[in-house]
Every structure is written in C-alpha cells, then in structure tokens.
PDB file of N, CA and C in Angstrom:
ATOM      1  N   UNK A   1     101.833 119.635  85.156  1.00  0.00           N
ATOM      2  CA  UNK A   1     101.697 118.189  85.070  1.00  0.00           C
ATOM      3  C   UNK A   1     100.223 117.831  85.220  1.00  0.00           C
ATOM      4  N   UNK A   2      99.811 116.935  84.628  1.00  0.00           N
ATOM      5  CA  UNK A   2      98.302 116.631  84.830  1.00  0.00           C
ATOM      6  C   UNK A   2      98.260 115.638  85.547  1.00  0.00           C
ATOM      7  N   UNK A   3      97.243 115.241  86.470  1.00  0.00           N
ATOM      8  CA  UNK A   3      96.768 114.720  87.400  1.00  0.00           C
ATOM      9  C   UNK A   3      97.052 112.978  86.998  1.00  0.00           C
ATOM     10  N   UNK A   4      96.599 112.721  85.681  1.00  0.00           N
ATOM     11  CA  UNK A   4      96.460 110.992  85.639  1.00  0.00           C
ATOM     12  C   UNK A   4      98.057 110.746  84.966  1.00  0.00           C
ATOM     13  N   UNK A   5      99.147 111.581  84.792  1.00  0.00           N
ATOM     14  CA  UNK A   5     100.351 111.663  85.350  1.00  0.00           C
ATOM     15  C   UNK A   5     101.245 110.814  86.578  1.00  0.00           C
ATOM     16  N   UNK A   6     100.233 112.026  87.524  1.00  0.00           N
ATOM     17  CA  UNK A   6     101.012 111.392  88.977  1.00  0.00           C
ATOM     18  C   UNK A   6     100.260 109.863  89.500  1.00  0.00           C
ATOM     19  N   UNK A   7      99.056 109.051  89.139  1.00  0.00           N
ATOM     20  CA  UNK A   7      99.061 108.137  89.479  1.00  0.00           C
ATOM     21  C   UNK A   7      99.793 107.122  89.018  1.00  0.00           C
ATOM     22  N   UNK A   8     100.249 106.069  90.082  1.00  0.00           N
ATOM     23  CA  UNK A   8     101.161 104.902  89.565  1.00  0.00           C
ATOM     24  C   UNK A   8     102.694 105.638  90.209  1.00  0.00           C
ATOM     25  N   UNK A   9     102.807 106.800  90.333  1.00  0.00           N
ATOM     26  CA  UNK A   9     103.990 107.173  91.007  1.00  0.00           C
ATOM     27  C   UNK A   9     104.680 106.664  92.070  1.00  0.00           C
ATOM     28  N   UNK A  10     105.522 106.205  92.029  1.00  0.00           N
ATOM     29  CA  UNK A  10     106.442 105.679  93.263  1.00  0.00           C
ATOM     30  C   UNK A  10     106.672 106.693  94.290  1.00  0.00           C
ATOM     31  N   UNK A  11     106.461 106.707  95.997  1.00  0.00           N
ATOM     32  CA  UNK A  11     106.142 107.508  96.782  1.00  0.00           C
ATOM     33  C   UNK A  11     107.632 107.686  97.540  1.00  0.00           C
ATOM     34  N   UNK A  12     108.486 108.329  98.242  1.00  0.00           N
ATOM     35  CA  UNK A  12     109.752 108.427  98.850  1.00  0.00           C
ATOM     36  C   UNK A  12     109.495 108.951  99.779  1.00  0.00           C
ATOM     37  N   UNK A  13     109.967 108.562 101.358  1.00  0.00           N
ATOM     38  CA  UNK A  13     110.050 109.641 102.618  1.00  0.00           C
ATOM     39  C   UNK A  13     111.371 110.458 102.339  1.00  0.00           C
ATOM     40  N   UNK A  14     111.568 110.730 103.366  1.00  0.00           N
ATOM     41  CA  UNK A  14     112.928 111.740 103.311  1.00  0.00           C
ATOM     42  C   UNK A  14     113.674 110.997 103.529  1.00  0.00           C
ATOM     43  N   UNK A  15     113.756 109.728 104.248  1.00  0.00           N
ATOM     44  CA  UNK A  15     114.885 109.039 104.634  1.00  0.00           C
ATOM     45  C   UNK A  15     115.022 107.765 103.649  1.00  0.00           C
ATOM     46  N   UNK A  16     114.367 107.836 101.955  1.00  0.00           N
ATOM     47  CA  UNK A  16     114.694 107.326 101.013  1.00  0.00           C
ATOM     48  C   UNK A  16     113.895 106.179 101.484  1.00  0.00           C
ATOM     49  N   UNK A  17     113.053 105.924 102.036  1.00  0.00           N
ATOM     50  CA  UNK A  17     112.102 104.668 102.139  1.00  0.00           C
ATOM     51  C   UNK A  17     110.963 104.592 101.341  1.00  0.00           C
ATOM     52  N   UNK A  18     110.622 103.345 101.037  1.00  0.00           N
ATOM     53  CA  UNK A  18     109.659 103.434  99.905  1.00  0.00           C
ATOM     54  C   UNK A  18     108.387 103.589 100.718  1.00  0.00           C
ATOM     55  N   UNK A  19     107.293 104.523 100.345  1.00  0.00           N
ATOM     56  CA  UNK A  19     106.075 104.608 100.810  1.00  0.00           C
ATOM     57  C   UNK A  19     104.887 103.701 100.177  1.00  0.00           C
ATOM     58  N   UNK A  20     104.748 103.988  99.168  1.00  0.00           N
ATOM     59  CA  UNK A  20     104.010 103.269  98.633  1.00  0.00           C
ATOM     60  C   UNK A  20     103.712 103.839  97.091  1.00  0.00           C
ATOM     61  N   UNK A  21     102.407 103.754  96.354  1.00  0.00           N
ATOM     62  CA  UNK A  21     102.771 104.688  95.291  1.00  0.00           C
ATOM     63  C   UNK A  21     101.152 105.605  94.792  1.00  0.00           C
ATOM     64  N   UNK A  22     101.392 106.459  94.237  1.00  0.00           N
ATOM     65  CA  UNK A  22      99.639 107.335  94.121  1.00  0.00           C
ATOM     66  C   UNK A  22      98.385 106.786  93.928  1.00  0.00           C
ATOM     67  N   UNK A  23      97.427 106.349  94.593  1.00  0.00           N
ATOM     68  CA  UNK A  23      96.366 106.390  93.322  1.00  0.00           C
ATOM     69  C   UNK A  23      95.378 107.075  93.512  1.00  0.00           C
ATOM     70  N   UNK A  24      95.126 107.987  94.395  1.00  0.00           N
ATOM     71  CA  UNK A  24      93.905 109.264  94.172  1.00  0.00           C
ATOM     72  C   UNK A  24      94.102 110.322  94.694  1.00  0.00           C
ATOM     73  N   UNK A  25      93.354 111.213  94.539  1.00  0.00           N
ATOM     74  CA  UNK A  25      93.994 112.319  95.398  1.00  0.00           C
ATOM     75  C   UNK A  25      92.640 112.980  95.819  1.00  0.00           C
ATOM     76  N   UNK A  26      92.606 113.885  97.033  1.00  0.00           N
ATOM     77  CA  UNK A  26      91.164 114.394  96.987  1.00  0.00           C
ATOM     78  C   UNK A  26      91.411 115.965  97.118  1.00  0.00           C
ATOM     79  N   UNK A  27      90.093 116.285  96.225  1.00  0.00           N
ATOM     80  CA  UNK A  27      90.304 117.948  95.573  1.00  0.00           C
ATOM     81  C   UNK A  27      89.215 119.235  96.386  1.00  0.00           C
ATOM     82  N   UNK A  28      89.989 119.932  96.784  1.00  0.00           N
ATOM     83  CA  UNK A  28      88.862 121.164  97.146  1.00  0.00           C
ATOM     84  C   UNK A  28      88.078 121.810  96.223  1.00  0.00           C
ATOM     85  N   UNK A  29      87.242 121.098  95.510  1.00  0.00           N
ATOM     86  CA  UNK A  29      86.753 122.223  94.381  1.00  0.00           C
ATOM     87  C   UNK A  29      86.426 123.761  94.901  1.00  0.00           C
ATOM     88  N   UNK A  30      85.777 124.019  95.881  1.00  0.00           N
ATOM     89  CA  UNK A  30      85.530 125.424  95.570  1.00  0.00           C
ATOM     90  C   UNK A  30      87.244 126.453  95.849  1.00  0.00           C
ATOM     91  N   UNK A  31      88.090 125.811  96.397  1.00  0.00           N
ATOM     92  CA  UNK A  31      89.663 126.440  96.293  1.00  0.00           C
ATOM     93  C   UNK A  31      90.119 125.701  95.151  1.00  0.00           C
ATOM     94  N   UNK A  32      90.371 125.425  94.466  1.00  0.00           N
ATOM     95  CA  UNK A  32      90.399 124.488  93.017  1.00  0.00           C
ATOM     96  C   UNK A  32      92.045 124.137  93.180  1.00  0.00           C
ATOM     97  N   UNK A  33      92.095 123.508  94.201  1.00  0.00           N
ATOM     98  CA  UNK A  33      93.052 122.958  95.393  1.00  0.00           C
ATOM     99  C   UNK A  33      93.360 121.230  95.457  1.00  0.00           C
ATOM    100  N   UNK A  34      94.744 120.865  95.641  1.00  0.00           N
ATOM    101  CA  UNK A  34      94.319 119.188  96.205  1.00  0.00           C
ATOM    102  C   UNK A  34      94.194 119.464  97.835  1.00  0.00           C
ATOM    103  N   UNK A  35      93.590 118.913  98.206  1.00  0.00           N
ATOM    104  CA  UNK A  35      93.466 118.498  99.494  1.00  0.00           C
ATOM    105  C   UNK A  35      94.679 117.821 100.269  1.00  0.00           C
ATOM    106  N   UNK A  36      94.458 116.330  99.563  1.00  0.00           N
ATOM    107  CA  UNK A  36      95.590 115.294  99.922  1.00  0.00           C
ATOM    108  C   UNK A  36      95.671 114.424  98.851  1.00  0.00           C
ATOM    109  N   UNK A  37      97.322 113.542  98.829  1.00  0.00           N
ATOM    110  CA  UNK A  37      97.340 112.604  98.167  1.00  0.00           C
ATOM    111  C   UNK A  37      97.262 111.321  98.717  1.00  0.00           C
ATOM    112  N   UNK A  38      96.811 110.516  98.216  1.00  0.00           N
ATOM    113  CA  UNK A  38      96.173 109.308  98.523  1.00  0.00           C
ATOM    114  C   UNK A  38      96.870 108.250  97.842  1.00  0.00           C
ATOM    115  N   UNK A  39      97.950 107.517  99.128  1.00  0.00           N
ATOM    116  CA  UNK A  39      99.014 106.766  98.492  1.00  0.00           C
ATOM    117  C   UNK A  39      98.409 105.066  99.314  1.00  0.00           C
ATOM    118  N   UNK A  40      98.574 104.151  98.531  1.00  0.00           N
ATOM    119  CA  UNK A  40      98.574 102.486  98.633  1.00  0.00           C
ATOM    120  C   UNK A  40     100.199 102.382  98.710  1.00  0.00           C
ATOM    121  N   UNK A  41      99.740 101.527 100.766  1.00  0.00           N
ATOM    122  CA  UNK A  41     101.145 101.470 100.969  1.00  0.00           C
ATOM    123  C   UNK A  41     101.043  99.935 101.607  1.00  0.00           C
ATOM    124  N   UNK A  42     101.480  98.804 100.942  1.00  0.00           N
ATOM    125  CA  UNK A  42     101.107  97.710 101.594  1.00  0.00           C
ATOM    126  C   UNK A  42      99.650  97.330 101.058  1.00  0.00           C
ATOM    127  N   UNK A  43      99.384  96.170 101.986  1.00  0.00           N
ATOM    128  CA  UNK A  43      98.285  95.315 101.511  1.00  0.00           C
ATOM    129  C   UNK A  43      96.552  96.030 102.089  1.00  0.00           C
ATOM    130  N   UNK A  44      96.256  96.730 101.279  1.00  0.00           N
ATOM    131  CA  UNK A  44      95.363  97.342 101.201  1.00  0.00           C
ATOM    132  C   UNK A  44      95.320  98.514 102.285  1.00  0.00           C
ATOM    133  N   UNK A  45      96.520  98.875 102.492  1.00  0.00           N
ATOM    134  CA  UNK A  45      96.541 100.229 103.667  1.00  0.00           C
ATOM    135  C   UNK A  45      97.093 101.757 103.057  1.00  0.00           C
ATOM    136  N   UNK A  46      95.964 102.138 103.073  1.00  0.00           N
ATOM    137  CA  UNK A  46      96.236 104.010 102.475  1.00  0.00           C
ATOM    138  C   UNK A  46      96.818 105.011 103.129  1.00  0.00           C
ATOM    139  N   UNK A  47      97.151 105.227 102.882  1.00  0.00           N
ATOM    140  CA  UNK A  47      98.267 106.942 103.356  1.00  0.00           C
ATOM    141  C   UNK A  47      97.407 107.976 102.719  1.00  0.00           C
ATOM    142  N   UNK A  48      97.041 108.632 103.937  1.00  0.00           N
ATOM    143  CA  UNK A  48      96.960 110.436 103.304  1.00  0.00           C
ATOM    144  C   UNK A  48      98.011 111.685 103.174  1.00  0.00           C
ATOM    145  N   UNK A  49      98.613 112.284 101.913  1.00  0.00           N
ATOM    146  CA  UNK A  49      99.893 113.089 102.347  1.00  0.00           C
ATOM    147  C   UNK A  49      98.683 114.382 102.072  1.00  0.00           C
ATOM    148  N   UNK A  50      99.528 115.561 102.879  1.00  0.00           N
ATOM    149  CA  UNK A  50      99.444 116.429 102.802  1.00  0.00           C
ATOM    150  C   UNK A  50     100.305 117.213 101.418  1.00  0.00           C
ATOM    151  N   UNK A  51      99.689 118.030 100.673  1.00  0.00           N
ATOM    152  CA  UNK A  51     100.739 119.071  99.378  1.00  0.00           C
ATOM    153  C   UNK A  51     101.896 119.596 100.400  1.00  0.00           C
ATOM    154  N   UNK A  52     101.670 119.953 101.243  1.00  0.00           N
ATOM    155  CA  UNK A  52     102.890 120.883 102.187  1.00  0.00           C
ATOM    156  C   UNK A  52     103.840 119.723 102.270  1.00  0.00           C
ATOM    157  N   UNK A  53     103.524 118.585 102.338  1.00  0.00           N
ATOM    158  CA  UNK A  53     104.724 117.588 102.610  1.00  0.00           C
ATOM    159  C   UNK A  53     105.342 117.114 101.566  1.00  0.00           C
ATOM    160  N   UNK A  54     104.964 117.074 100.636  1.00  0.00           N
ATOM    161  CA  UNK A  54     106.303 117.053  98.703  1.00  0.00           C
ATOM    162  C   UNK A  54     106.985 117.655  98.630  1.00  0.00           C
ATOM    163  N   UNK A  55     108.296 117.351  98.729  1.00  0.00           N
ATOM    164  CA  UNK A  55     109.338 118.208  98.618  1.00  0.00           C
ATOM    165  C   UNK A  55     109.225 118.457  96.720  1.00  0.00           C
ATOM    166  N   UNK A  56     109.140 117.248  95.833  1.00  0.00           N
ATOM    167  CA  UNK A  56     109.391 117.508  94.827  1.00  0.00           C
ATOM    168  C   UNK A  56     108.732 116.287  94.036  1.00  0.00           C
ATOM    169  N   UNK A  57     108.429 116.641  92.760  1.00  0.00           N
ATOM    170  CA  UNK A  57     107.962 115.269  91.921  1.00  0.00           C
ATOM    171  C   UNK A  57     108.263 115.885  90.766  1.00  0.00           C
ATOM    172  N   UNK A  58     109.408 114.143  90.511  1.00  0.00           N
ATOM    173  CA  UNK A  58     109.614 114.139  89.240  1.00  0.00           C
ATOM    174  C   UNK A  58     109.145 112.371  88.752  1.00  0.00           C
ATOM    175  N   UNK A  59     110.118 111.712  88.740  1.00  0.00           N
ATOM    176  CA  UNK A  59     110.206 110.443  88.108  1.00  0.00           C
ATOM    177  C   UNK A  59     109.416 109.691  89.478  1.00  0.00           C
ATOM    178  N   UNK A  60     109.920 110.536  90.810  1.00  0.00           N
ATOM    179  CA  UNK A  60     109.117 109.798  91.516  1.00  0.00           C
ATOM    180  C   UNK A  60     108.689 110.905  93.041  1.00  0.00           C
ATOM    181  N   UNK A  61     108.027 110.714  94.094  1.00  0.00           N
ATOM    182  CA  UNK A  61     107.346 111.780  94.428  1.00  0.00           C
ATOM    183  C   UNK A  61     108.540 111.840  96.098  1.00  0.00           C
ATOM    184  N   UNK A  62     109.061 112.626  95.975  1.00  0.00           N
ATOM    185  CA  UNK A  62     109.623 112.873  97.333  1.00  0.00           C
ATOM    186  C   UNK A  62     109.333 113.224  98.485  1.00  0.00           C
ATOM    187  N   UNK A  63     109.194 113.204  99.219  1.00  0.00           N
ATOM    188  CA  UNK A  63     108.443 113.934 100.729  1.00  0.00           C
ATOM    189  C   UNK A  63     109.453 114.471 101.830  1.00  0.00           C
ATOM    190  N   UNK A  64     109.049 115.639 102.045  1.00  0.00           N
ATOM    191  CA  UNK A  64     110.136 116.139 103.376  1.00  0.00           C
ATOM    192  C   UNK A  64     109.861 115.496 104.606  1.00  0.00           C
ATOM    193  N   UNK A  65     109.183 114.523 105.165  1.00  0.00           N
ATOM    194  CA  UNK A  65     108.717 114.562 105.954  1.00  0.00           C
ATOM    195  C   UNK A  65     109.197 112.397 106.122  1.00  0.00           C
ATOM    196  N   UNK A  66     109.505 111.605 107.121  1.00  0.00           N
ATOM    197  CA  UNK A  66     109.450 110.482 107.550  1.00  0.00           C
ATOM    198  C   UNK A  66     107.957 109.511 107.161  1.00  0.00           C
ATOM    199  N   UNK A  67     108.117 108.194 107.032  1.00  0.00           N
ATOM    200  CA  UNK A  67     106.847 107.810 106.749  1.00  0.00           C
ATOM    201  C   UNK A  67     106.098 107.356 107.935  1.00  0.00           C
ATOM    202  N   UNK A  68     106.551 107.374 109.066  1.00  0.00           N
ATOM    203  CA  UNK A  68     106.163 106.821 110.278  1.00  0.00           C
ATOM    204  C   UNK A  68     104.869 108.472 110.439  1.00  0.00           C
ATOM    205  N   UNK A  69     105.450 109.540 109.999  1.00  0.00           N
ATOM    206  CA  UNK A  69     104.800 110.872 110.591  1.00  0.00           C
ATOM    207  C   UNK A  69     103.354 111.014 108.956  1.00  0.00           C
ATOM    208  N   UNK A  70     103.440 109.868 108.892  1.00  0.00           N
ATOM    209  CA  UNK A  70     102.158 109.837 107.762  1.00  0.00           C
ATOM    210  C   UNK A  70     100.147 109.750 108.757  1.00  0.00           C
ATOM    211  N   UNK A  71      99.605 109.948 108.015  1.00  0.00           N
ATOM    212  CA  UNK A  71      98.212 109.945 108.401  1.00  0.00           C
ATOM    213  C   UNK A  71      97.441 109.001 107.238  1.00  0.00           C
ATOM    214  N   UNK A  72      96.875 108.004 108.612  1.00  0.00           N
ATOM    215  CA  UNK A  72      96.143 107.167 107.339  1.00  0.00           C
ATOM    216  C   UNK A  72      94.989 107.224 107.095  1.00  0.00           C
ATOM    217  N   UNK A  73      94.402 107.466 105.692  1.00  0.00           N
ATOM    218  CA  UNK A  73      93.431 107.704 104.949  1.00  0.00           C
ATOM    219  C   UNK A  73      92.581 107.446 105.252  1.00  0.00           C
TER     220      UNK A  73
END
C-alpha cells in the first residue's frame, strides 16, 4: 500500500471507538521504517500510534490497543 493511501483513513481502537483519522506519519530513514502514525483526533489534538499497535488496515485502520492508552504527538 502506498503511503498517500493511508492518509484521510478513519482510525478504530479495539473497543470500536472512533480515534480520529491519518494525516502524517514520521519515518526512520536510515531503518527505512515508520516510526509513528500521526492521527487528528478532535479539534486540533494529535495522536501518536505506534506500527506495533495496528492490528490491521484495510478500509479503515484498526488498533489492538484502547484510545485512552494513546500518546499525544
């Protein structure tokens, strides 16, 4: 999947709550790695996810993890 793909994605905790939805992500270039994704959740408040915490992305991005146990950006 390419990267300008997943922005605009609708974000999901595990307990089916809406997070918010993608719009950047930040990249390790020298591990040619994402870092984190960088979700707008609310009125100008960012979420940082961790890759370990996506359970899955398709139509929209799932997370194993609660949104309360998020880190903000």
């Amino acid at each position: 999947m390419k990267a300008k793909k997943l922005f605009g994605k609708e974000v999901i905790d595990v307990d089916a709550r809406v997070v918010g939805k993608i719009v950047d992500m930040e990249l390790d270039v020298s591990k040619a790695s994402i870092r984190s994704i960088l979700v707008k959740s609310g009125l100008g408040k960012r979420l940082s996810i961790l890759p370990q915490d996506v359970d899955k992305i398709g139509d929209k991005a799932v997370l194993k993890i609660a949104k309360d146990k998020l880190q903000k950006a």
